[in-house]
C-alpha atoms as a PDB file:
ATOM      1  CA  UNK A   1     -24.195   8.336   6.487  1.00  0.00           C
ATOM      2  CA  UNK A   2     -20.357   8.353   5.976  1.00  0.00           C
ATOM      3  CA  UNK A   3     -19.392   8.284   2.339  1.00  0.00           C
ATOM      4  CA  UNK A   4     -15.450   8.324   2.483  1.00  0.00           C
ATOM      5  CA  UNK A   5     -16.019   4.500   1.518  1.00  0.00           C
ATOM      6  CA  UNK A   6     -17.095   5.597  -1.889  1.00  0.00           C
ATOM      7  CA  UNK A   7     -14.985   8.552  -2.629  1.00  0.00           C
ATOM      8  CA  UNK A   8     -12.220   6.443  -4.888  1.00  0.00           C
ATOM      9  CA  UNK A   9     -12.056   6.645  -8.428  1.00  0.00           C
ATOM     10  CA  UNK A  10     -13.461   3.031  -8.519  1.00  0.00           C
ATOM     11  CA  UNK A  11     -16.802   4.331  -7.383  1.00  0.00           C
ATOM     12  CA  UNK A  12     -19.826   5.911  -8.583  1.00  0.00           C
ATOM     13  CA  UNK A  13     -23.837   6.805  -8.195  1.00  0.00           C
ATOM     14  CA  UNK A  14     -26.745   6.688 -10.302  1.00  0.00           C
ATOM     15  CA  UNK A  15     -29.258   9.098  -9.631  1.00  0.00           C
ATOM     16  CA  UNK A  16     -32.655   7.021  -9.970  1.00  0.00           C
ATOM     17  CA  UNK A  17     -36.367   8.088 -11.069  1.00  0.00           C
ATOM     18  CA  UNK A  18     -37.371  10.117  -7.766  1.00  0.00           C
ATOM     19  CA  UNK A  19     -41.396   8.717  -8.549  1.00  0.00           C
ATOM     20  CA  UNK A  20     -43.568  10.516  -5.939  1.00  0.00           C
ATOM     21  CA  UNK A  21     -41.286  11.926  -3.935  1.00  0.00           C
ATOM     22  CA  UNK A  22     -39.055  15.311  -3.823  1.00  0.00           C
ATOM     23  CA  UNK A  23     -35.911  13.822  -3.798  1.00  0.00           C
ATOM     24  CA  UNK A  24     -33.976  11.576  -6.260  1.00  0.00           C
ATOM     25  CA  UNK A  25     -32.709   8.339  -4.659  1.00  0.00           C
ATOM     26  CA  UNK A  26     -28.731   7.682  -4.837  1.00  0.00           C
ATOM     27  CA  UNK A  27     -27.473   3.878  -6.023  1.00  0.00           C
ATOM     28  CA  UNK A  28     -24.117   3.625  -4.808  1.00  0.00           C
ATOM     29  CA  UNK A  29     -21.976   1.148  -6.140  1.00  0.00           C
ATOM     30  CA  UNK A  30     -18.191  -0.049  -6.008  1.00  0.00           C
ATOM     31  CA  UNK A  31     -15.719  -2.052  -8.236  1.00  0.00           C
ATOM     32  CA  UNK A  32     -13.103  -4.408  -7.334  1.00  0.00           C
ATOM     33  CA  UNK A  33     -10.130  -3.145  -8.951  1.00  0.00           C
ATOM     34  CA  UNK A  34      -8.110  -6.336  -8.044  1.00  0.00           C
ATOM     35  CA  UNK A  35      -9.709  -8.363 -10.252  1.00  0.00           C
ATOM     36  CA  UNK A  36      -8.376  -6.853 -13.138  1.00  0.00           C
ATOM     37  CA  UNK A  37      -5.297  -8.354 -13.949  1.00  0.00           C
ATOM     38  CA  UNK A  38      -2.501  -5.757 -16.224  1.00  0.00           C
ATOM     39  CA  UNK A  39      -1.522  -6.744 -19.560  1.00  0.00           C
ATOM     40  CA  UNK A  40       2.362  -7.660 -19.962  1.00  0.00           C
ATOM     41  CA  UNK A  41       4.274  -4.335 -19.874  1.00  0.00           C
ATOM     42  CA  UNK A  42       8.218  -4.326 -20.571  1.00  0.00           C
ATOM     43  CA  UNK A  43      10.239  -1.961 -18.192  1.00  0.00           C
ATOM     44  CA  UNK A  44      12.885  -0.195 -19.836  1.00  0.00           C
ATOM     45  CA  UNK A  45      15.355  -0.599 -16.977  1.00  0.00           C
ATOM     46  CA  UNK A  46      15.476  -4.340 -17.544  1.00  0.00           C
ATOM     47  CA  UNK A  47      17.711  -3.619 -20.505  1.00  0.00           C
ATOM     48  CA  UNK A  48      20.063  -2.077 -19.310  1.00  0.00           C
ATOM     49  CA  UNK A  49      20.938  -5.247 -16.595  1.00  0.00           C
ATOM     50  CA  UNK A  50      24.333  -7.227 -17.087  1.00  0.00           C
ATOM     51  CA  UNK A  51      22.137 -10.292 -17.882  1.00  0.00           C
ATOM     52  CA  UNK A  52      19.167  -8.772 -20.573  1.00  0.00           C
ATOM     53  CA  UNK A  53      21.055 -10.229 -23.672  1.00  0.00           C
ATOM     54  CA  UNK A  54      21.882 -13.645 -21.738  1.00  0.00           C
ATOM     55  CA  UNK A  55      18.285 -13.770 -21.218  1.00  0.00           C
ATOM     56  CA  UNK A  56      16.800 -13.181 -24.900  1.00  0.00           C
ATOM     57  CA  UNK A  57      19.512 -15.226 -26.531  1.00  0.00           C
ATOM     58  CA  UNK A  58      18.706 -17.946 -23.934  1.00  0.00           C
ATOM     59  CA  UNK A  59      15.148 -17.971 -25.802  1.00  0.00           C
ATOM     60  CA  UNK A  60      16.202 -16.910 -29.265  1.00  0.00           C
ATOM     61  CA  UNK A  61      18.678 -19.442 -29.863  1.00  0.00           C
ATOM     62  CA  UNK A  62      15.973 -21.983 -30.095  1.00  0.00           C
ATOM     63  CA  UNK A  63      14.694 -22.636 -33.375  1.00  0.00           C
ATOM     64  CA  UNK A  64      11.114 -22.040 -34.245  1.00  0.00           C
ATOM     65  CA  UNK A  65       9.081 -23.662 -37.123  1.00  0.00           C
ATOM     66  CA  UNK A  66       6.875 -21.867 -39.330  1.00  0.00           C
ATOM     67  CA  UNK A  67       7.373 -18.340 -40.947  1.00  0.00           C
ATOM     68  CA  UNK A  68       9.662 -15.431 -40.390  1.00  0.00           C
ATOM     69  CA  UNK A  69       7.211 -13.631 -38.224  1.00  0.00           C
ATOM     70  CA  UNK A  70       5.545 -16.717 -36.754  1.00  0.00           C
ATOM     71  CA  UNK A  71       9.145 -17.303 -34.697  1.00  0.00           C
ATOM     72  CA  UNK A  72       9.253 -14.111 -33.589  1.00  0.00           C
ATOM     73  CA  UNK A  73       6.306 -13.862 -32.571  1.00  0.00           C
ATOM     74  CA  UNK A  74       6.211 -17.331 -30.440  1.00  0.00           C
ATOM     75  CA  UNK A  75      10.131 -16.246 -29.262  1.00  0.00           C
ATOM     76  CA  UNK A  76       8.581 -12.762 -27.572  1.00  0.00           C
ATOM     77  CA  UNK A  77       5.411 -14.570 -26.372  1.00  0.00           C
ATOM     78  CA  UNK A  78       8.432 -17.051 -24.584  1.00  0.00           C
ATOM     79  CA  UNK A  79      10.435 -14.276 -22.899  1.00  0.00           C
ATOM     80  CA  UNK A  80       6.880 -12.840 -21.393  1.00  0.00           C
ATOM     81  CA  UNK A  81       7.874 -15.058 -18.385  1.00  0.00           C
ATOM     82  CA  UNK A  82      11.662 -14.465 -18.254  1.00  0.00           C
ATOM     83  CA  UNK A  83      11.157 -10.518 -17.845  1.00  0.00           C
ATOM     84  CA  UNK A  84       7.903 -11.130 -15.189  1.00  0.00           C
ATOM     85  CA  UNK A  85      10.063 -13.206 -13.193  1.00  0.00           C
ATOM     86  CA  UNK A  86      13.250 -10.641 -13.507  1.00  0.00           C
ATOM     87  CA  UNK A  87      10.714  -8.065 -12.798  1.00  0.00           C
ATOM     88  CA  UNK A  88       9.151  -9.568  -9.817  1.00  0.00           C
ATOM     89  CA  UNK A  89      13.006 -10.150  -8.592  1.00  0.00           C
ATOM     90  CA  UNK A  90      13.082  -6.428  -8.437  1.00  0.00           C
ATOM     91  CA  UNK A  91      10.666  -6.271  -5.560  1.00  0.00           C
ATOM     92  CA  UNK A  92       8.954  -2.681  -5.004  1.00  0.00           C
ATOM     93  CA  UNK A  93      11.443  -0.230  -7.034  1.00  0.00           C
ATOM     94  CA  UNK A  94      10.651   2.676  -3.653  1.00  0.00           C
ATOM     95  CA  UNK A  95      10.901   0.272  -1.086  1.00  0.00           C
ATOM     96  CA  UNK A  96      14.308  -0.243  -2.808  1.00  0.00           C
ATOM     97  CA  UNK A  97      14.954   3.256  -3.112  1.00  0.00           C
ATOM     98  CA  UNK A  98      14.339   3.450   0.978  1.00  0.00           C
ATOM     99  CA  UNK A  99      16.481   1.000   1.670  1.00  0.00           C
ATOM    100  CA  UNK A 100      19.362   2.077  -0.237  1.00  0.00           C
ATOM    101  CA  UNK A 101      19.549   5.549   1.208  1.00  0.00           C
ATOM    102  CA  UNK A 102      18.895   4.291   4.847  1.00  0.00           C
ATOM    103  CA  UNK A 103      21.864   1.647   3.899  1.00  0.00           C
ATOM    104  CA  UNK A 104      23.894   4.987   2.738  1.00  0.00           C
ATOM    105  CA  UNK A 105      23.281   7.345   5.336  1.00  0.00           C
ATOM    106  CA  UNK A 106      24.210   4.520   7.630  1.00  0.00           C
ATOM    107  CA  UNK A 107      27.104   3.911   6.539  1.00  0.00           C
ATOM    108  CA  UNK A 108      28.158   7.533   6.118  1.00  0.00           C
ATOM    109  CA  UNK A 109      27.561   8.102   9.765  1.00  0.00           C
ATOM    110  CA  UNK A 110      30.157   5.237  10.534  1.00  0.00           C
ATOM    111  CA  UNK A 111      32.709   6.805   8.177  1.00  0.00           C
ATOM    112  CA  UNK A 112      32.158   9.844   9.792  1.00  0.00           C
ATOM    113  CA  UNK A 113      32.956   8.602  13.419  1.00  0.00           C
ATOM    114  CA  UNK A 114      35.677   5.840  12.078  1.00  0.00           C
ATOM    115  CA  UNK A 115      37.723   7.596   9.320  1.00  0.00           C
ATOM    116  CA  UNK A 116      38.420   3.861   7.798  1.00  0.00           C
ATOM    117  CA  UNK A 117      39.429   2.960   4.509  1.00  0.00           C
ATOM    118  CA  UNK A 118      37.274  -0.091   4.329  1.00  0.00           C
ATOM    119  CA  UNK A 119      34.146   2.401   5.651  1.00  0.00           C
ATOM    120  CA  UNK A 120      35.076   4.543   3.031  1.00  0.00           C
ATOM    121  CA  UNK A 121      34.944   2.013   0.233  1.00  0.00           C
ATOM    122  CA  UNK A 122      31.683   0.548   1.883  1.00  0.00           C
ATOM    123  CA  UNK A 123      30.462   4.909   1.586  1.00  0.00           C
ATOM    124  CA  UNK A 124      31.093   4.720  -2.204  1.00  0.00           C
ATOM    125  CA  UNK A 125      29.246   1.133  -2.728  1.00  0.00           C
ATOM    126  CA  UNK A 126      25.752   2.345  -0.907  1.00  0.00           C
ATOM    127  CA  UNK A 127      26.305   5.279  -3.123  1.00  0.00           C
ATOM    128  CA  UNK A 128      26.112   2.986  -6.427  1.00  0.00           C
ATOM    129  CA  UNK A 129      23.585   0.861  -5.417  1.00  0.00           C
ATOM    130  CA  UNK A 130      21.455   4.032  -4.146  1.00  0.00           C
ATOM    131  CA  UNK A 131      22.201   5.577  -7.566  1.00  0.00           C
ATOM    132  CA  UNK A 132      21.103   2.704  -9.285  1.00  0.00           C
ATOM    133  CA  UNK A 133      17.599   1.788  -7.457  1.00  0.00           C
ATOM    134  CA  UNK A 134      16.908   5.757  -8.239  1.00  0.00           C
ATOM    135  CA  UNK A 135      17.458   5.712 -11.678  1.00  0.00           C
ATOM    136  CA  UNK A 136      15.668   2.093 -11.733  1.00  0.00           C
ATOM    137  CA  UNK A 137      12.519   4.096  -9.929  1.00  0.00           C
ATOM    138  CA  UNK A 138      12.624   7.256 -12.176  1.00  0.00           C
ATOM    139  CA  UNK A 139      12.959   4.778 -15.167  1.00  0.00           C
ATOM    140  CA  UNK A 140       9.427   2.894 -14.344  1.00  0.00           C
ATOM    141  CA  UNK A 141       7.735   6.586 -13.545  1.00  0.00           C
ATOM    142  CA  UNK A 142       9.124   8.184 -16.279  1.00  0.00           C
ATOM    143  CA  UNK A 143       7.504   5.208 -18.772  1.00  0.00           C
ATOM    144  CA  UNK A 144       4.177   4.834 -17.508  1.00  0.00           C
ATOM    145  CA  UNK A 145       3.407   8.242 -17.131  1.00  0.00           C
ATOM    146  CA  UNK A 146       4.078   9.409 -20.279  1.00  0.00           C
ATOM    147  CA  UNK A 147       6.103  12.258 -18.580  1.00  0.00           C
ATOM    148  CA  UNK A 148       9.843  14.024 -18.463  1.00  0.00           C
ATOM    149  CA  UNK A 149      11.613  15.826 -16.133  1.00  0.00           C
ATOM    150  CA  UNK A 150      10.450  18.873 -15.789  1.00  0.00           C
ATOM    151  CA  UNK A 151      13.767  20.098 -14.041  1.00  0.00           C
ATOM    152  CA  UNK A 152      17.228  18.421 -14.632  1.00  0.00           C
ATOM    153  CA  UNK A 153      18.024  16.628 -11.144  1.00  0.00           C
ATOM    154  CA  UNK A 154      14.404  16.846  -9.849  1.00  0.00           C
ATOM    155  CA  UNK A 155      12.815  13.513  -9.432  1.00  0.00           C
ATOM    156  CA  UNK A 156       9.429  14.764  -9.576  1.00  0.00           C
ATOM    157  CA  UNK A 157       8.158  11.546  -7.684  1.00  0.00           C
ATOM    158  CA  UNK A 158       5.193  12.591  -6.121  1.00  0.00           C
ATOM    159  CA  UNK A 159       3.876  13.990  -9.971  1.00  0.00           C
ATOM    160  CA  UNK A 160       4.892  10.658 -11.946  1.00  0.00           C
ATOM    161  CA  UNK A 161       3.012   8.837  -9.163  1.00  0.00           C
ATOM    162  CA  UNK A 162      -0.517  10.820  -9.753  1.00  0.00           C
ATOM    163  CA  UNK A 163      -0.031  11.357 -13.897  1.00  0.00           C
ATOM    164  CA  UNK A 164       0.215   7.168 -13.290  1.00  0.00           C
ATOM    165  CA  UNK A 165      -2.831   6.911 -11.382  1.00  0.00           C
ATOM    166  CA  UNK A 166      -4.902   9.083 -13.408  1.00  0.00           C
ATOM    167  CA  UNK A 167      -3.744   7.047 -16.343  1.00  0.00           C
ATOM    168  CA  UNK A 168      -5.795   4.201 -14.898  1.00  0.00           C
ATOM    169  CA  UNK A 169      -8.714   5.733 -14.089  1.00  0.00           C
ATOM    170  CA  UNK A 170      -9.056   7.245 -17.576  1.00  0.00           C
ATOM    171  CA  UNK A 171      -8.141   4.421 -19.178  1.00  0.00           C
ATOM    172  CA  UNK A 172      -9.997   1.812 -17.240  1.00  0.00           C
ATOM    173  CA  UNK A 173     -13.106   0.569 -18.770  1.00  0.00           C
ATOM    174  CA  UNK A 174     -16.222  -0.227 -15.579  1.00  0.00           C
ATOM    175  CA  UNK A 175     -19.192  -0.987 -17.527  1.00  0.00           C
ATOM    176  CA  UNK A 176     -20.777   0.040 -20.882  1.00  0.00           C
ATOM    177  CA  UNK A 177     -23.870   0.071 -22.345  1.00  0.00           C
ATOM    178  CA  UNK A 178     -24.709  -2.835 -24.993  1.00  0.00           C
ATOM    179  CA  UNK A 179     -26.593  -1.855 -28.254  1.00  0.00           C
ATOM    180  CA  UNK A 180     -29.802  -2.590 -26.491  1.00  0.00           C
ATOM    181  CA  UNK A 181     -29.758  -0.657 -23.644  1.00  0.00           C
ATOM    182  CA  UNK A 182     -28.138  -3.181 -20.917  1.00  0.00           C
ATOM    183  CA  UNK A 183     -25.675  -1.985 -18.786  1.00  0.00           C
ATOM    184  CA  UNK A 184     -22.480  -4.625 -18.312  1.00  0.00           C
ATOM    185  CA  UNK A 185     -20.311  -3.811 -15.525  1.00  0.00           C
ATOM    186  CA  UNK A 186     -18.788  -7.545 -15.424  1.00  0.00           C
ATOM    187  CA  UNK A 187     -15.474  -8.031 -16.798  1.00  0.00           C
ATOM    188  CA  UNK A 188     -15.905 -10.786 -19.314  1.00  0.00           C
ATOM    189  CA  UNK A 189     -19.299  -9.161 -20.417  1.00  0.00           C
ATOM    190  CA  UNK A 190     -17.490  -6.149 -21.431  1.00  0.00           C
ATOM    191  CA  UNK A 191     -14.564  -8.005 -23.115  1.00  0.00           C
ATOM    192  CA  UNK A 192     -17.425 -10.218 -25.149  1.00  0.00           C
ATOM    193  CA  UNK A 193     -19.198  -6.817 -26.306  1.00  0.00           C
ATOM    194  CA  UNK A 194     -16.820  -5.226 -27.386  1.00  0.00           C
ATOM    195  CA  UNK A 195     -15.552  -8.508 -29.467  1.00  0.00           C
ATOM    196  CA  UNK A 196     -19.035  -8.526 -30.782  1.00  0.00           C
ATOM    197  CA  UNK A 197     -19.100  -4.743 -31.725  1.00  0.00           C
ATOM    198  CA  UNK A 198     -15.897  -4.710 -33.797  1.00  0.00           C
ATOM    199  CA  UNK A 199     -16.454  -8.049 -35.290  1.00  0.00           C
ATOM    200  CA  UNK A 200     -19.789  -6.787 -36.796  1.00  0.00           C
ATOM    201  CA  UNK A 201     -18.085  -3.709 -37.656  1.00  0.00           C
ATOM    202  CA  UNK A 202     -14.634  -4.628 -39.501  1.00  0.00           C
ATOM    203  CA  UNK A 203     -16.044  -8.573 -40.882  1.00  0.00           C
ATOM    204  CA  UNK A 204     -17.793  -9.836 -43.145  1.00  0.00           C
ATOM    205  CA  UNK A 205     -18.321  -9.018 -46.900  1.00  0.00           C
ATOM    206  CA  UNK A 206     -19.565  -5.396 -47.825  1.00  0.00           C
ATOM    207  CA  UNK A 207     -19.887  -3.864 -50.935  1.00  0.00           C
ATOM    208  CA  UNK A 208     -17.138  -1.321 -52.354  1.00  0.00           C
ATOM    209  CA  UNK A 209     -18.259   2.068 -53.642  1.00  0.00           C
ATOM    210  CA  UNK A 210     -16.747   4.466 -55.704  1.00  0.00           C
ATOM    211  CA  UNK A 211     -16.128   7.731 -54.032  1.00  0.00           C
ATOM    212  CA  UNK A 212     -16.311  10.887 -55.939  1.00  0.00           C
ATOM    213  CA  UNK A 213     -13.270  12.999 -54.149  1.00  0.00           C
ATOM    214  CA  UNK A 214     -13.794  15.840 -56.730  1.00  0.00           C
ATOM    215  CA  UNK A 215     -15.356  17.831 -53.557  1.00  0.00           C
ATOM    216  CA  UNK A 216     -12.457  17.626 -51.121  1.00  0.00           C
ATOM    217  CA  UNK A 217     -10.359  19.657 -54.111  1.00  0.00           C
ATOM    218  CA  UNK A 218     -11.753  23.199 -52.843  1.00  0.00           C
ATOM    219  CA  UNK A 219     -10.742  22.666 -49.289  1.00  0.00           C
ATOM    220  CA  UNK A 220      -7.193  21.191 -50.218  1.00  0.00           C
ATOM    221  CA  UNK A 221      -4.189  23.421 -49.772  1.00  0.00           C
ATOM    222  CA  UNK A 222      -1.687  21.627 -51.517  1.00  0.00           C
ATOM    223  CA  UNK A 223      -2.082  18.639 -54.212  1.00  0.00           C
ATOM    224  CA  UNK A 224       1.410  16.589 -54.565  1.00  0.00           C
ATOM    225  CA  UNK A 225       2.753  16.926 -57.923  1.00  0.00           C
ATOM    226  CA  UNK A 226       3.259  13.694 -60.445  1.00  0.00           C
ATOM    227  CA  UNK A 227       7.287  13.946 -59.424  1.00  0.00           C
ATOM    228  CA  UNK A 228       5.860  14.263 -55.616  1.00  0.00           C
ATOM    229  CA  UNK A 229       3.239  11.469 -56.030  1.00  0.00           C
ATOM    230  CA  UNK A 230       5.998   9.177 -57.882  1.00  0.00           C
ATOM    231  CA  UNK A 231       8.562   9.787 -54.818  1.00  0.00           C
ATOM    232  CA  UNK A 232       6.452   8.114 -52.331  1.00  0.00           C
ATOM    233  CA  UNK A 233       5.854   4.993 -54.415  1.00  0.00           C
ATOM    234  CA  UNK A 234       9.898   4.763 -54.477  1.00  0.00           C
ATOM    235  CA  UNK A 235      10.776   1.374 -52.084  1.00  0.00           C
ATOM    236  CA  UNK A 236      11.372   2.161 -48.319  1.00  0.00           C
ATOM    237  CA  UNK A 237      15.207   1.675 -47.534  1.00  0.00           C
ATOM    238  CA  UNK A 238      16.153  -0.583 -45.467  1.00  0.00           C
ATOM    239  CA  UNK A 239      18.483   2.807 -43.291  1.00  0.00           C
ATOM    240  CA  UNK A 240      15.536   4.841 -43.182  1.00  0.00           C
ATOM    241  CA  UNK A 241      13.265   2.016 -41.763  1.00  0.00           C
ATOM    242  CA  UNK A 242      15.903   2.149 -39.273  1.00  0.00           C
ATOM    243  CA  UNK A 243      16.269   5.910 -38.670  1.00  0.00           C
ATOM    244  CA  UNK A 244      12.454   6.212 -38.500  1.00  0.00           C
ATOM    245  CA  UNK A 245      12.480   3.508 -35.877  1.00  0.00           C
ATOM    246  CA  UNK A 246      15.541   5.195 -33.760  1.00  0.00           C
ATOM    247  CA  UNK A 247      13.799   8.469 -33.707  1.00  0.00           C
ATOM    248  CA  UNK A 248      10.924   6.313 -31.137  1.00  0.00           C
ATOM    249  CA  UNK A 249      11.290   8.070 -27.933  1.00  0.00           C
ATOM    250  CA  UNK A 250      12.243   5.136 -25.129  1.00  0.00           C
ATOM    251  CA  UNK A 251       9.219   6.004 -23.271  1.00  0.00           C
ATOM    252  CA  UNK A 252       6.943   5.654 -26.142  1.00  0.00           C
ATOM    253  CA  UNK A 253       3.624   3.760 -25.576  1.00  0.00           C
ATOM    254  CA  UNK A 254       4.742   0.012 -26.239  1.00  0.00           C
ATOM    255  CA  UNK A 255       3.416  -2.326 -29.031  1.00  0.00           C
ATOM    256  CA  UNK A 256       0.142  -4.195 -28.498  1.00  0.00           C
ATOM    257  CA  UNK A 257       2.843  -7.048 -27.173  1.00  0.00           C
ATOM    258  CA  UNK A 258       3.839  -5.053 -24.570  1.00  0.00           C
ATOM    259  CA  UNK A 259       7.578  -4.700 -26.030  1.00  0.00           C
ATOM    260  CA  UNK A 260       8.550  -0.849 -25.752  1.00  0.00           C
ATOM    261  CA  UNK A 261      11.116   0.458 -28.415  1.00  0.00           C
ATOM    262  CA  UNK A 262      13.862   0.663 -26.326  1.00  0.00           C
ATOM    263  CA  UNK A 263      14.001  -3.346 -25.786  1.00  0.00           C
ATOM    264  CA  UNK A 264      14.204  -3.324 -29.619  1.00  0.00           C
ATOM    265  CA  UNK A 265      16.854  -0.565 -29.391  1.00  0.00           C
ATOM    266  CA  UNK A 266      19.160  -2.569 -27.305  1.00  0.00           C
ATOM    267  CA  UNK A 267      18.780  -5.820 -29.321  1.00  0.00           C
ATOM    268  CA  UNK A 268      19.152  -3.823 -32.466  1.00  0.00           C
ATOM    269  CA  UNK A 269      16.505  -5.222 -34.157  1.00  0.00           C
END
């Protein structure tokens, strides 16, 4: 029996009772990992296009009713669709990539057998738009992986690629077990479960009890002072907010909207 069917990382076995015999049977089973659809995800490189703040203030200019955060809130949720559909423009970010340096070493060939002036402005176009796809590429790698260089000028392609696609195995969820024993391995089961778990968990009313802390003294290496203790109560500035915020590395995991610091950044928000 040929198991190269069942060797992805959206596979696995369960070894079952083996009853009367010697041997333990194998249940092989398979997920569809197509039918999991990714949560919005904001790609740094959008920000830096010629049209990102036409785009937002195309959205933001409209004026929302309700509170403060209520309009920004609904404003973001509006611009979901505006950066999908700039996104989806982009097409496949290495197909790109391929193209522009095919597009390049073309026409550097012809410049090479036609010294032309026109060829050699056509040379140093390719070589901007192959520039740009690259650094559009290493952009997208670079924030889903959750990696940097690790050499300056080294693209490191092939590493982002699997650090990305280990991500999702790790962090994809298959099936769980509920609290009475019953294994879910459909979607909206899971979802419901787990909505069910932490609901229990964090709501309703419980009762408050005092805690004696008097025990975590011998293990504590330093106790603030009244002076220290009285210096964090002091109001948060409105410039340190802001320096605490700039100091986000771009490629930071994004907000549970999907917004990533540096769209912030560049809206200076």
């Amino acid at each position: 029996m040929k198991l190269g069917c069942f060797s992805g990382p959206q596979s696995k076995y369960i070894c079952a009772l083996p009853s009367t015999s010697d041997h333990s049977p194998l249940i092989l089973a398979g997920y569809d990992a197509n039918g999991i659809t990714g949560s919005f995800r904001f790609d740094n490189f959008l920000a830096k296009q010629s049209g990102f703040l036409n785009s937002v203030w195309s959205i933001w200019r409209h004026p929302i009713h309700g509170t403060r955060m209520y309009a920004v809130v609904t404003k973001l949720k509006a611009l979901k669709p505006v950066f999908r559909r700039q996104r989806k423009q982009k097409g496949d970010l290495a197909s790109n990539v391929q193209s522009a340096k095919l597009f390049l070493e073309k026409a550097q060939s012809l410049f090479d057998t036609h010294k032309e002036d026109i060829l050699l402005q056509l040379v140093k176009l390719c070589q901007r738009i192959y520039c740009q796809a690259v650094q559009q590429e290493l952009s997208m790698l670079k924030q889903r992986s959750k990696l940097n260089w690790l050499k300056d000028g080294d693209q490191c392609t092939r590493l982002f690629f699997r650090k990305i696609n280990a991500r999702r195995v790790r962090q994809r969820i298959y099936q769980i077990n509920d609290e009475s024993g019953v294994q879910l391995t459909d979607l909206s089961q899971i979802v419901a479960e787990f909505l069910s778990y932490f609901q229990q968990l964090l709501g309703g009313n419980r009762m408050q009890r005092n805690l004696d802390l008097s025990f975590l003294q011998p293990g504590l290496k330093h106790i603030l002072s009244m002076d220290e203790a009285n210096l964090l109560l002091t109001p948060v500035t409105q410039q340190e907010i802001k320096e605490a915020f700039f100091d986000i590395n771009d490629d930071s995991a994004p907000g549970p909207d999907g917004y990533s610091s540096a769209f912030l950044k560049m809206l200076g928000l």
